[in-house]
C-alpha atoms as a PDB file:
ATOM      1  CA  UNK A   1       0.000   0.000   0.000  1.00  0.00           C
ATOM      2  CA  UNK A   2       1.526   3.376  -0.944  1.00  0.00           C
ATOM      3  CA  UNK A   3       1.676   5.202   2.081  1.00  0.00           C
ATOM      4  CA  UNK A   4       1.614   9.041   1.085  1.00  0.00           C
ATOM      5  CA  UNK A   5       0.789  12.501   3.031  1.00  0.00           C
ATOM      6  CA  UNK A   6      -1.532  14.830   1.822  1.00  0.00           C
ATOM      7  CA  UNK A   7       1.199  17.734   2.379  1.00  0.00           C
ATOM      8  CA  UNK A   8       3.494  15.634  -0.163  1.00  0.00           C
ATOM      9  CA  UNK A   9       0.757  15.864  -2.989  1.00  0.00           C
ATOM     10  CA  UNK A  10      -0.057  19.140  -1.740  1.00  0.00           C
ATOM     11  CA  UNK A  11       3.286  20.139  -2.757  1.00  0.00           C
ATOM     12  CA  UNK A  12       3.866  17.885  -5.903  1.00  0.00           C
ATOM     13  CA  UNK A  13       0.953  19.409  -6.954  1.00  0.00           C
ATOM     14  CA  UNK A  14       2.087  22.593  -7.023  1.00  0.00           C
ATOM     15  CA  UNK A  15       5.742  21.934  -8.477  1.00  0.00           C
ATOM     16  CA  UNK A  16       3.570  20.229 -11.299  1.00  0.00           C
ATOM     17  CA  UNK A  17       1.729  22.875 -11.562  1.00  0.00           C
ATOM     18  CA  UNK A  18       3.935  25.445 -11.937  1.00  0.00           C
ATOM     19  CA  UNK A  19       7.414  23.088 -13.316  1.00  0.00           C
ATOM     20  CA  UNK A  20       9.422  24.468 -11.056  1.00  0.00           C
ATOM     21  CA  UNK A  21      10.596  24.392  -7.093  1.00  0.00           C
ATOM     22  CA  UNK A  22      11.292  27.953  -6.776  1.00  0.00           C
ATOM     23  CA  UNK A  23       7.591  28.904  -8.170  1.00  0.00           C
ATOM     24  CA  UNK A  24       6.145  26.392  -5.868  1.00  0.00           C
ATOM     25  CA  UNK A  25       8.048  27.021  -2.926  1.00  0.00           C
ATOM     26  CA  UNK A  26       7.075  31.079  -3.194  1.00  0.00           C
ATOM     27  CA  UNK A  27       3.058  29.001  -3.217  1.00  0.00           C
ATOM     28  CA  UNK A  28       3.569  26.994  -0.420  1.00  0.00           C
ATOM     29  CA  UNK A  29       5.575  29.795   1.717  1.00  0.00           C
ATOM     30  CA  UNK A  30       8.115  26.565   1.917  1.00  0.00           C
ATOM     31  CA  UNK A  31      11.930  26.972   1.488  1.00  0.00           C
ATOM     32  CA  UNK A  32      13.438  25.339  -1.587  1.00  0.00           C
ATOM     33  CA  UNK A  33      15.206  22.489   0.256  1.00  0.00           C
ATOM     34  CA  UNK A  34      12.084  21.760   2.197  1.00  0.00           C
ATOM     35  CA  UNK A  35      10.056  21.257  -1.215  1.00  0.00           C
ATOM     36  CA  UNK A  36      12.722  19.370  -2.168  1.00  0.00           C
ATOM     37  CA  UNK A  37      12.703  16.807   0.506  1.00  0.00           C
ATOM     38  CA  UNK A  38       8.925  16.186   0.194  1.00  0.00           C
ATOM     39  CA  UNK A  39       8.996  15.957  -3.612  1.00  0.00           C
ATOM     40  CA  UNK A  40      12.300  13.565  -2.713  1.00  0.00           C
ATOM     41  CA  UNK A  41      10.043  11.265   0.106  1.00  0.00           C
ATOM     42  CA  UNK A  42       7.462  11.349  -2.499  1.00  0.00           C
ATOM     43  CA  UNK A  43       9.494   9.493  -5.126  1.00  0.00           C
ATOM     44  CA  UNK A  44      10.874   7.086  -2.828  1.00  0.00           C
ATOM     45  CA  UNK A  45       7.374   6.071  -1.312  1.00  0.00           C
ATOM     46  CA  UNK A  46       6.196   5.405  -5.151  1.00  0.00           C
ATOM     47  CA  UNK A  47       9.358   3.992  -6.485  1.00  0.00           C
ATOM     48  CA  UNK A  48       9.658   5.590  -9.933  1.00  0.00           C
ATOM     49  CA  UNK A  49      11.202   9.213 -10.673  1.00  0.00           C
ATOM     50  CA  UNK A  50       8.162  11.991 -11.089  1.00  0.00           C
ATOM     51  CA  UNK A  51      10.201  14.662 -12.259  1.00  0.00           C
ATOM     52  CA  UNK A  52      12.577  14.728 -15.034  1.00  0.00           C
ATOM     53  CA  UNK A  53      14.943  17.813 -15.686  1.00  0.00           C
ATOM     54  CA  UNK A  54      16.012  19.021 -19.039  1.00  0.00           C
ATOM     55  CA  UNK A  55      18.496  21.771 -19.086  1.00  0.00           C
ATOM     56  CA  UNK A  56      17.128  24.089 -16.065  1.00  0.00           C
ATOM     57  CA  UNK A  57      13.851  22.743 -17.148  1.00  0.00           C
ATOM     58  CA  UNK A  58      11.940  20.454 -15.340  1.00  0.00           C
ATOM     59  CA  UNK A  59       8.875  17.592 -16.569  1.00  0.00           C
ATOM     60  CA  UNK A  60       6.683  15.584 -15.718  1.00  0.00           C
ATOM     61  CA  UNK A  61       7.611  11.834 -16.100  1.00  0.00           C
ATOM     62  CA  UNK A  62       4.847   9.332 -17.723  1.00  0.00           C
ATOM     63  CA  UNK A  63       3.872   8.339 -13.378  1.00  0.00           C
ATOM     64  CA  UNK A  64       4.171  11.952 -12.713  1.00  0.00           C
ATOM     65  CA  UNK A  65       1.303  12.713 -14.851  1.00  0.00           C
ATOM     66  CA  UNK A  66      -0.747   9.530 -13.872  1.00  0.00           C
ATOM     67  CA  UNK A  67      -0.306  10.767 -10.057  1.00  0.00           C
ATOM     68  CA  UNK A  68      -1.018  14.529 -11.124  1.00  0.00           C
ATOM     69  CA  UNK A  69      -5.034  12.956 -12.058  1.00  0.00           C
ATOM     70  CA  UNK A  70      -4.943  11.234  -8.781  1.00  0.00           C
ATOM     71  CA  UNK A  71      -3.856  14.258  -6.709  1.00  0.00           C
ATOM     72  CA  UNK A  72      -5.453  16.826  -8.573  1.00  0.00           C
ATOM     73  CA  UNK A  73      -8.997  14.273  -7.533  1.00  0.00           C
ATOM     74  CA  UNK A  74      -7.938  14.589  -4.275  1.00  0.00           C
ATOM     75  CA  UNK A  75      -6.964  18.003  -3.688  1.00  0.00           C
ATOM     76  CA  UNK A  76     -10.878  18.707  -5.579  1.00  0.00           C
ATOM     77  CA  UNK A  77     -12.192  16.612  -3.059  1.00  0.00           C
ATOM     78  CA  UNK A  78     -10.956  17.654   0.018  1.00  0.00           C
ATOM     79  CA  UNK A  79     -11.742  21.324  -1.076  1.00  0.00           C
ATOM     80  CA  UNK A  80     -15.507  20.002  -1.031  1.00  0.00           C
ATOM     81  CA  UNK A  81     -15.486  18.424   1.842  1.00  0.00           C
ATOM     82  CA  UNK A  82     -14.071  22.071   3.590  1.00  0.00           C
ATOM     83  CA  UNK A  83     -16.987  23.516   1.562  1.00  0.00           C
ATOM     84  CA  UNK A  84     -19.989  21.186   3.340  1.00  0.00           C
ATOM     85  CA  UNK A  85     -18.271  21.575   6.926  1.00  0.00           C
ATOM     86  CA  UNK A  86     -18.163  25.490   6.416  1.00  0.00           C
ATOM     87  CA  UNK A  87     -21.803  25.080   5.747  1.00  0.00           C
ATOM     88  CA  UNK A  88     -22.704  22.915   8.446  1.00  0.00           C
ATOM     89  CA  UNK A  89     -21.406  25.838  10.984  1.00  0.00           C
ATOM     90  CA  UNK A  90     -23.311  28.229   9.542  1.00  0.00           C
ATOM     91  CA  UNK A  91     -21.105  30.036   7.653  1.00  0.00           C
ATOM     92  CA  UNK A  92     -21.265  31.837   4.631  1.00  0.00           C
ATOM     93  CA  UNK A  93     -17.886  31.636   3.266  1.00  0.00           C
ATOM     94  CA  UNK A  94     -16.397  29.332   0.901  1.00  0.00           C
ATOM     95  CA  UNK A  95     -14.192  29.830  -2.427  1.00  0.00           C
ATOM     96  CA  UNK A  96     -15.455  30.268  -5.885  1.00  0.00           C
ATOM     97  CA  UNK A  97     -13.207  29.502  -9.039  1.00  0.00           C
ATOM     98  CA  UNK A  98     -14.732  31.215 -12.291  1.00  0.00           C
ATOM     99  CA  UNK A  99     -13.172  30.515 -15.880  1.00  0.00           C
ATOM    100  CA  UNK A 100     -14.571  32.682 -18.447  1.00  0.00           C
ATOM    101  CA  UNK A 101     -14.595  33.372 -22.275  1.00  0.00           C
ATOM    102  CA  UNK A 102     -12.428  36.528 -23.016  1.00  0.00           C
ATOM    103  CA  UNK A 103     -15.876  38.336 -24.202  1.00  0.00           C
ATOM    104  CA  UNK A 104     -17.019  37.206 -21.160  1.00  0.00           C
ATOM    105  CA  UNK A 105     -14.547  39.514 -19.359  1.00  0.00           C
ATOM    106  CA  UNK A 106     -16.404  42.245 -20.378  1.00  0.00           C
ATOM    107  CA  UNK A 107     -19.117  42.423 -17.952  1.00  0.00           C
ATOM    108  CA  UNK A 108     -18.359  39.503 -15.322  1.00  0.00           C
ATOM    109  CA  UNK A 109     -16.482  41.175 -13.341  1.00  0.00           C
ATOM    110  CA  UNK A 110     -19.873  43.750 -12.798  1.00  0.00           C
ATOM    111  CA  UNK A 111     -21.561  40.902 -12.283  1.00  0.00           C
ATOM    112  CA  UNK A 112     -18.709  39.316  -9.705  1.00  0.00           C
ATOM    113  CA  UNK A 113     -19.070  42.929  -7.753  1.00  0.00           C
ATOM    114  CA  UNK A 114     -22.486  42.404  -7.435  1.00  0.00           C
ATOM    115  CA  UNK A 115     -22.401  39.228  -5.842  1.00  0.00           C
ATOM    116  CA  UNK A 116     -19.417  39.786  -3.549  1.00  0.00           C
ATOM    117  CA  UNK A 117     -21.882  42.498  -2.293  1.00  0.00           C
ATOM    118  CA  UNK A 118     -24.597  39.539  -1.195  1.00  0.00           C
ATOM    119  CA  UNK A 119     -21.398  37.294   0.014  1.00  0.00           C
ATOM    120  CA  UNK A 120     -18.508  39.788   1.038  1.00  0.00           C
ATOM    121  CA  UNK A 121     -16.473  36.386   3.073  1.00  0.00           C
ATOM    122  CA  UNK A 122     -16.685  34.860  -0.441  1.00  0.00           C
ATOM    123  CA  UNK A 123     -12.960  34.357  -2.320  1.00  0.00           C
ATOM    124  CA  UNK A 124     -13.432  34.716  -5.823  1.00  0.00           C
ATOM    125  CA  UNK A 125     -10.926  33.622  -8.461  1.00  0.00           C
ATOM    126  CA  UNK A 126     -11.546  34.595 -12.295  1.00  0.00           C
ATOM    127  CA  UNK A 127      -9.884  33.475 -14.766  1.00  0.00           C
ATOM    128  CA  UNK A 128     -10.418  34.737 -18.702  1.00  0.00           C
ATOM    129  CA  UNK A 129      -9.294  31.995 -21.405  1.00  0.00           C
ATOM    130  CA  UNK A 130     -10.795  31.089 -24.925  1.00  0.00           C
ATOM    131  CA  UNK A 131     -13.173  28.292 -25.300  1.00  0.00           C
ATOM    132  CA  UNK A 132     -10.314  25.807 -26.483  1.00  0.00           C
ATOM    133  CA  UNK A 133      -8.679  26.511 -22.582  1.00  0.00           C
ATOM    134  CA  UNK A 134     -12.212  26.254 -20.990  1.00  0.00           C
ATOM    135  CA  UNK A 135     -13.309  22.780 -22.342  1.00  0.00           C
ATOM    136  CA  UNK A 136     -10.070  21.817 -20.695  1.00  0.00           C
ATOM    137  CA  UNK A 137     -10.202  23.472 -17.600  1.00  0.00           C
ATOM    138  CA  UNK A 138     -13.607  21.288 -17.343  1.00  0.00           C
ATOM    139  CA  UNK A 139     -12.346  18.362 -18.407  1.00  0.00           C
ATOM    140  CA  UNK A 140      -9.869  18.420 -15.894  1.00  0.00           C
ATOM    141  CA  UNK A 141     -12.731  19.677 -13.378  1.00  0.00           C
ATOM    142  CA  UNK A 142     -10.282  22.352 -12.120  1.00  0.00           C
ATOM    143  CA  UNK A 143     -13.411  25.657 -11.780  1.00  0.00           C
ATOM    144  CA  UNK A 144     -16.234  25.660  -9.959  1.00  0.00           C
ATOM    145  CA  UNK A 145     -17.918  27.321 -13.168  1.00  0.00           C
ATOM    146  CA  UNK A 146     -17.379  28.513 -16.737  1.00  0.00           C
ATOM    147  CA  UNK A 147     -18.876  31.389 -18.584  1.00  0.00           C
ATOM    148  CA  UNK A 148     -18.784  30.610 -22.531  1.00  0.00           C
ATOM    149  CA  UNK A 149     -21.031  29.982 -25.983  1.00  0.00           C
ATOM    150  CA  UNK A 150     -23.097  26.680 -25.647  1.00  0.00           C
ATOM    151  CA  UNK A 151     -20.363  23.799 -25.521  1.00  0.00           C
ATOM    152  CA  UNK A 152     -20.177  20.788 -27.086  1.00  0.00           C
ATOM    153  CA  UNK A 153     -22.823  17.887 -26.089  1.00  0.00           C
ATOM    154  CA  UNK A 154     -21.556  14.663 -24.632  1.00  0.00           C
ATOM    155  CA  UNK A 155     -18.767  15.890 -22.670  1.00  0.00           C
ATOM    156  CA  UNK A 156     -20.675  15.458 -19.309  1.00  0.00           C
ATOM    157  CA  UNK A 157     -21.485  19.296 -18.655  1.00  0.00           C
ATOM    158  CA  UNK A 158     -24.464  21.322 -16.864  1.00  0.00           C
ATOM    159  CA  UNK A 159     -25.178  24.381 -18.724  1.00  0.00           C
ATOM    160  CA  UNK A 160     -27.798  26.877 -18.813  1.00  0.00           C
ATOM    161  CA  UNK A 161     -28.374  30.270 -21.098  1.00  0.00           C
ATOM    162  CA  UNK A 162     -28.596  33.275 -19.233  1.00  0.00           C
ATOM    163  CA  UNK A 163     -27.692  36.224 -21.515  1.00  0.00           C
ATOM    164  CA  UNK A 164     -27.975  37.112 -24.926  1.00  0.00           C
ATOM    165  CA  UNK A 165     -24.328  37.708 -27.382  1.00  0.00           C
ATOM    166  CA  UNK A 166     -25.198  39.004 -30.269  1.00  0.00           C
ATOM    167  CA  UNK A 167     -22.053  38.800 -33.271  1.00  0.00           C
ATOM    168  CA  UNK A 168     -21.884  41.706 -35.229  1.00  0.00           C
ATOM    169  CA  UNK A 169     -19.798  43.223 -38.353  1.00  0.00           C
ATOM    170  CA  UNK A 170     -17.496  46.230 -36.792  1.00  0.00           C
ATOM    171  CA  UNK A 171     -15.609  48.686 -39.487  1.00  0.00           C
ATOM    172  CA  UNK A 172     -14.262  51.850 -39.067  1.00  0.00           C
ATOM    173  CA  UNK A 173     -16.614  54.690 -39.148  1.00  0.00           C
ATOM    174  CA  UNK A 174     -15.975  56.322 -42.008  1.00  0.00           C
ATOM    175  CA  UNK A 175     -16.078  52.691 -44.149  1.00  0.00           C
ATOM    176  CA  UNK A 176     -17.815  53.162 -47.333  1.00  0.00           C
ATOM    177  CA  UNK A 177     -20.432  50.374 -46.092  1.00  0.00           C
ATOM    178  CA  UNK A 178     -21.206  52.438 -43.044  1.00  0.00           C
ATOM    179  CA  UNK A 179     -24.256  53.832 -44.597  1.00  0.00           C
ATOM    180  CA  UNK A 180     -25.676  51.417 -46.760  1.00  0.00           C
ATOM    181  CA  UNK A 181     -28.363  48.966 -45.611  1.00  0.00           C
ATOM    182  CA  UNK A 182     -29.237  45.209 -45.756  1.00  0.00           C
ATOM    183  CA  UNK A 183     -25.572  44.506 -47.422  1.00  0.00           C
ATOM    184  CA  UNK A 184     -25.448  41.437 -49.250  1.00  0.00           C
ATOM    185  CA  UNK A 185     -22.891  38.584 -47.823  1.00  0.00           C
ATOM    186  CA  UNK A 186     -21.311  38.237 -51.111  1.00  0.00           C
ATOM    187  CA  UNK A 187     -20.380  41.799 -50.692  1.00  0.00           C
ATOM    188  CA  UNK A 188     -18.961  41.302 -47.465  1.00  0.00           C
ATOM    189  CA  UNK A 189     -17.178  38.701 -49.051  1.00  0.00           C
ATOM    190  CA  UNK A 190     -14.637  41.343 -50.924  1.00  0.00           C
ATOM    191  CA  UNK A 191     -13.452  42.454 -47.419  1.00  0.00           C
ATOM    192  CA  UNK A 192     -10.100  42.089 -45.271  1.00  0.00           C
ATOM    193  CA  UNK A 193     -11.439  40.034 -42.291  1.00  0.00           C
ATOM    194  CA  UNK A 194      -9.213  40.580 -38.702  1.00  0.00           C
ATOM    195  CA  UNK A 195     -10.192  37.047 -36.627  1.00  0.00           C
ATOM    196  CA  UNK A 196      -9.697  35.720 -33.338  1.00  0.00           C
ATOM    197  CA  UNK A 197      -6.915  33.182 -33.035  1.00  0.00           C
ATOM    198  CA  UNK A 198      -8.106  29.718 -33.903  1.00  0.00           C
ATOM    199  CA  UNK A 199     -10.002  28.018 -30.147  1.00  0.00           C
ATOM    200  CA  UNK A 200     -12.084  30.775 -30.266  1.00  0.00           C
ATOM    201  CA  UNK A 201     -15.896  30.532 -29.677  1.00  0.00           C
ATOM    202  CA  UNK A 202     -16.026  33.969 -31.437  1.00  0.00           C
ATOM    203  CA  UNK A 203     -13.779  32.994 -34.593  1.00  0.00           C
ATOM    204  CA  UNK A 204     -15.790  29.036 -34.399  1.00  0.00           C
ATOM    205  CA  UNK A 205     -19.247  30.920 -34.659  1.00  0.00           C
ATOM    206  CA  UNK A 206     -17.759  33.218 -36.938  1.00  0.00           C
ATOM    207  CA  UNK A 207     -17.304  30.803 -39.713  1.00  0.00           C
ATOM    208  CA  UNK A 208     -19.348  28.386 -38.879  1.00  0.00           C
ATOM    209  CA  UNK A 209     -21.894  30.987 -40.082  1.00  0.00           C
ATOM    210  CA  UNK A 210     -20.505  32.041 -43.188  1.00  0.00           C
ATOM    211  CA  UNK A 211     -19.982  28.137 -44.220  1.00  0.00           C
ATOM    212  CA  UNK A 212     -23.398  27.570 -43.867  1.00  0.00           C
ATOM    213  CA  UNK A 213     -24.566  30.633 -46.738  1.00  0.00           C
ATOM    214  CA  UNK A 214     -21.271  29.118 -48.787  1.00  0.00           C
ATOM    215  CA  UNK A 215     -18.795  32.751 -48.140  1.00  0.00           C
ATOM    216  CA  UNK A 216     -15.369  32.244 -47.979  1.00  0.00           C
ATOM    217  CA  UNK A 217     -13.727  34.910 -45.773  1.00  0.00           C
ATOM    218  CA  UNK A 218     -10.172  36.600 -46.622  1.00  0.00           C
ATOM    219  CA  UNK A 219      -8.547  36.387 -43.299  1.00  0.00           C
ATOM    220  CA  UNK A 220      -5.708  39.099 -43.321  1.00  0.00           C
ATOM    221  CA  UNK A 221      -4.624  38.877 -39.798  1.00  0.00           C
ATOM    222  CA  UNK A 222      -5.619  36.871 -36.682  1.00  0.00           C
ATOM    223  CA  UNK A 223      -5.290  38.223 -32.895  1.00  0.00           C
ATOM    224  CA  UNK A 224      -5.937  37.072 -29.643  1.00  0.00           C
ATOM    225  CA  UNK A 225      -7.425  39.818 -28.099  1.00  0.00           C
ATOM    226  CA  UNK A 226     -10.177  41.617 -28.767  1.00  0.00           C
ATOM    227  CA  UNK A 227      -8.982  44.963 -27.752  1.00  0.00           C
ATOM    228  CA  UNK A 228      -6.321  44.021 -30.279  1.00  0.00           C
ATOM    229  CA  UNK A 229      -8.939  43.749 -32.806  1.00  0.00           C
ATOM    230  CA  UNK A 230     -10.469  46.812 -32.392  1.00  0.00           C
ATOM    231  CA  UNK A 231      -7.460  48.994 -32.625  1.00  0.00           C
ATOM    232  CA  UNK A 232      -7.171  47.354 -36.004  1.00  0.00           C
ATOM    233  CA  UNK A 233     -10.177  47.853 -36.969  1.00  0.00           C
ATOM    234  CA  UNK A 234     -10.004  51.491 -36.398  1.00  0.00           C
ATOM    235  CA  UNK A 235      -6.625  51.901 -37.769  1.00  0.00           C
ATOM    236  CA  UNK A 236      -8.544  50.566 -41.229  1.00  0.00           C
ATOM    237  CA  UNK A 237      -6.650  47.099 -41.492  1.00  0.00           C
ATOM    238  CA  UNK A 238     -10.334  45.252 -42.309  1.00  0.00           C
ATOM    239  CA  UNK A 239     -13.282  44.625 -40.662  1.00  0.00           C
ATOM    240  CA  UNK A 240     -13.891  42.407 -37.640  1.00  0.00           C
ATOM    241  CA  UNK A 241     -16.826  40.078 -36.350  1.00  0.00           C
ATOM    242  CA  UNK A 242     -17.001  40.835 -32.669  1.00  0.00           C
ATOM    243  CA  UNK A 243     -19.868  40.572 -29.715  1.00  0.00           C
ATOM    244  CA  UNK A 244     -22.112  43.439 -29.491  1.00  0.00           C
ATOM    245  CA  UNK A 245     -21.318  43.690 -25.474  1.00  0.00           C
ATOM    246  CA  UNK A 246     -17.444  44.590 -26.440  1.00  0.00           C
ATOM    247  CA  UNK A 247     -17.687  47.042 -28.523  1.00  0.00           C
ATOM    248  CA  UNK A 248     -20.379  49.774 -27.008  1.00  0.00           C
ATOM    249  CA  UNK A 249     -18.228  52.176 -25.802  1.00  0.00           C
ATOM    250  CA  UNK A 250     -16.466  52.774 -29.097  1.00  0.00           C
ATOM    251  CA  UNK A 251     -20.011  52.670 -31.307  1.00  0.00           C
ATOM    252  CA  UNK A 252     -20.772  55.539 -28.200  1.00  0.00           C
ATOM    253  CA  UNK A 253     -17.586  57.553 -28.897  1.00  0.00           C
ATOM    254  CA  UNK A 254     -18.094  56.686 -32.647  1.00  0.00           C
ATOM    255  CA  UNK A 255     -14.279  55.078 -32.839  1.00  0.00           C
ATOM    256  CA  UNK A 256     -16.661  51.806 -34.631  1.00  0.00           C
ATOM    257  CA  UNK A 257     -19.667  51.285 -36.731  1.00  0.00           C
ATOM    258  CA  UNK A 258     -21.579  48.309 -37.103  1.00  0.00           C
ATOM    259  CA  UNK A 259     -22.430  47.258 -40.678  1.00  0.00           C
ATOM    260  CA  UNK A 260     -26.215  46.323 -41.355  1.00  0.00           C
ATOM    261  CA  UNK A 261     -25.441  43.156 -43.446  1.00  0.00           C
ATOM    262  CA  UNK A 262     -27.814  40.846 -43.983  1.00  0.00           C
ATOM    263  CA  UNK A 263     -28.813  37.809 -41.630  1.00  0.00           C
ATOM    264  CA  UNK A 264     -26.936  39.515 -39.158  1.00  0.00           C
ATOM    265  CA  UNK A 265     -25.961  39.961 -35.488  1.00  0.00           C
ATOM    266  CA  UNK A 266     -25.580  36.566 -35.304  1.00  0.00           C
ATOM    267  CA  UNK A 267     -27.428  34.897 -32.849  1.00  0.00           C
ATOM    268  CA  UNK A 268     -25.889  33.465 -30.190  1.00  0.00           C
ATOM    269  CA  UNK A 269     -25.935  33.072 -25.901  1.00  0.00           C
ATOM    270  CA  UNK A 270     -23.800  32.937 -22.939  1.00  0.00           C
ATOM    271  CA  UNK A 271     -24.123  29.732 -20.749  1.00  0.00           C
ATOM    272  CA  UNK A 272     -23.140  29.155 -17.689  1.00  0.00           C
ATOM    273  CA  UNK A 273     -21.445  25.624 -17.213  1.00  0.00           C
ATOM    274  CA  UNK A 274     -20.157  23.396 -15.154  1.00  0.00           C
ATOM    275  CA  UNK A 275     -19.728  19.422 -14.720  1.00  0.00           C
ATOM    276  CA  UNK A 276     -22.832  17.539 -14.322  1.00  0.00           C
ATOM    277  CA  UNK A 277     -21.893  15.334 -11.337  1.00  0.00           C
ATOM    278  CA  UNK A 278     -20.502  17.721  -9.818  1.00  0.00           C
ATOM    279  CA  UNK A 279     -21.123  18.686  -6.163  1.00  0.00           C
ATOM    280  CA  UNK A 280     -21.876  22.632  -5.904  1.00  0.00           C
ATOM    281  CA  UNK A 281     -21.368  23.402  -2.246  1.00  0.00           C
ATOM    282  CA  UNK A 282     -23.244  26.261  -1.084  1.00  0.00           C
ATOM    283  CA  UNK A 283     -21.731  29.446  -2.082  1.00  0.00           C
ATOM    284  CA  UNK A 284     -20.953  27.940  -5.657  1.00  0.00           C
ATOM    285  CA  UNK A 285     -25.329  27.085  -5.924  1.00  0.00           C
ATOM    286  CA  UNK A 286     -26.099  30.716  -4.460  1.00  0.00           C
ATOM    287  CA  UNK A 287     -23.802  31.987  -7.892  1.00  0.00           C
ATOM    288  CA  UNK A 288     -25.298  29.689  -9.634  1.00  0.00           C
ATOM    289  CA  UNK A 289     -28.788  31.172  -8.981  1.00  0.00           C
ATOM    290  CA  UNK A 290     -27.730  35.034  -8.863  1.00  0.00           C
ATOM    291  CA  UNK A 291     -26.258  34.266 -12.622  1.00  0.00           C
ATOM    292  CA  UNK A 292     -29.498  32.489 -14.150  1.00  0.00           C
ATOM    293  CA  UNK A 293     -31.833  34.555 -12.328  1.00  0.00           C
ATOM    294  CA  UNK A 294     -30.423  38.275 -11.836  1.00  0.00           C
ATOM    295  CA  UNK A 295     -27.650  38.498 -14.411  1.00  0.00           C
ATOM    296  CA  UNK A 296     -29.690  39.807 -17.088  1.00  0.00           C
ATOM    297  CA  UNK A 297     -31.561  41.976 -15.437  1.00  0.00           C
ATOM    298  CA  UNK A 298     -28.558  43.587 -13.166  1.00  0.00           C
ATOM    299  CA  UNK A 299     -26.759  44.469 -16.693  1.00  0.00           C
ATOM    300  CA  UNK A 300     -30.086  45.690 -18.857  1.00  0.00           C
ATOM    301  CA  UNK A 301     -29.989  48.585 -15.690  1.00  0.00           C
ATOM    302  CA  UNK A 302     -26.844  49.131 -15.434  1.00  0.00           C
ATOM    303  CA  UNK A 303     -25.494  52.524 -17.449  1.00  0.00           C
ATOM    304  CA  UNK A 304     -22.617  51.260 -19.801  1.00  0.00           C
ATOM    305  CA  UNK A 305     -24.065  47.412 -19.565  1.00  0.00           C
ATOM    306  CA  UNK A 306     -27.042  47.723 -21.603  1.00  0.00           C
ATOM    307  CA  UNK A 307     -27.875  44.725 -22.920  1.00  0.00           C
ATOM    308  CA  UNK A 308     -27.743  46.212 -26.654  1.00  0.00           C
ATOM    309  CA  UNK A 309     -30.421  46.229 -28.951  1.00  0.00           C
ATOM    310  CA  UNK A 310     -30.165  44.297 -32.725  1.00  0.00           C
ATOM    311  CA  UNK A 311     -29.020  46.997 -35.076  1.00  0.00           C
END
């Protein structure tokens, strides 16, 4: 029988997370040696090497990732079980892990204020990734929640709409399309597109779309950021399709214009998701509720949050 202490996974897991000792020690508020010696006991309990170093790199052997799913189970679970017993004294505390879509990150952390005002003992963690990072992040059941476009069925996930996000066509506000109405797609077709990088629920919708009415796109330059993309888009590199929600402020200041082209905004909604079996504590079903049953309503009154009308 393997006979290992939950401080030695405790720290494994974070030298695997971060690949190194000096990163994890600065974590753990450990020395170096001391992380050293666990990591050390570790490997001898288990018998085989679970770190390999390359250079002044450091991996994870073939048992080192097989005991990172163990430990990372374990570490999950035990942050449950502190979860229930909070509850069961009465208290409203807990911790909350939120992954989001980059769009997202345009009005969840309004929505995270507003909540922290209900549960002010509440430690929130957000983290803003594109949709390729969140399907892992679940898959590896390593948030509480995620905030992204309707995922993929069959991958064992929970996930409810809550809030319109409409896709429009941005330009430049003095494009010569600005003004014209109900623009054909095959005139659309003749411009410079700027797209999100590729794992992007934006970009996947984006051309997803145009597949299905048979337009090719000319993609003249991809970025990972939408802020990115709208400085391009300004500067008169192309024309972008973006959410509705990231782009008010410049259609406000008229820096952007969206183009009335046919069968658009696309169509789409943000969901909130998590795994199906598993076990909200608490403070992670009170979210849960404030998101499906105030989050729309909080933004529609909330100056600069508007939930924007369909041009």
């Amino acid at each position: 029988m393997l006979r290992l202490t939950l401080r030695q996974l405790e720290v494994f897991e974070a030298v695997a997370h971060h690949l190194s000792y000096s990163r994890a020690s600065e974590t753990l508020h450990l020395t170096q040696p001391a992380v050293s010696i666990q990591i050390k006991q570790l490997e001898e309990a288990i018998g085989i090497p679970l770190f390999e170093q390359l250079g002044k790199k450091i991996y994870l052997t073939e048992a080192g990732q097989e005991l990172r799913r163990y430990s990372r189970n374990i570490v999950q679970q035990l942050e449950e079980a502190e979860s229930v017993f909070e509850e069961m004294k009465g208290m409203r505390r807990g911790k909350l892990a939120i992954s989001v879509a980059s769009t997202a990150g345009y009005f969840m952390p309004f929505l995270l204020a507003q909540f922290s005002k209900r549960f002010p003992e509440v430690a929130i963690t957000l983290n803003v990734s594109n949709r390729e990072v969140l399907l892992q992040e679940l898959a590896q059941n390593s948030m509480d929640f995620a905030i992204m476009g309707r995922p993929p069925d069959g991958l064992g996930l929970d996930f409810t709409s809550f809030l319109e996000n409409p896709l429009v066509v941005i330009a430049p506000p003095d494009h010569s399309l600005v003004t014209e109405h109900g623009i054909p797609l095959t005139r659309i077709q003749q411009e410079t597109f700027i797209a999100r990088e590729l794992g992007s629920g934006t970009r996947s919708a984006t051309e997803r779309f145009f597949a299905e009415k048979g337009i090719k796109l000319t993609t003249g330059t991809e970025m990972s950021k939408n802020e990115s993309i709208k400085q391009a888009v300004q500067a008169g590199m192309g024309v972008s399709v973006l959410s509705l929600n990231t782009v008010m402020l410049e259609l406000e200041a008229k820096r952007l214009a969206v183009l009335d082209v046919e069968s658009f905004p696309i169509q789409r909604h943000w969901y909130l998701v998590h795994r199906s079996k598993k076990r909200l504590p608490g403070v992670a079903l009170a979210f849960k509720e404030f998101i499906l049953n105030e989050a729309a309503a909080l933004l529609e009154s909330e100056a600069g949050y508007v939930q924007p009308a369909r041009p």
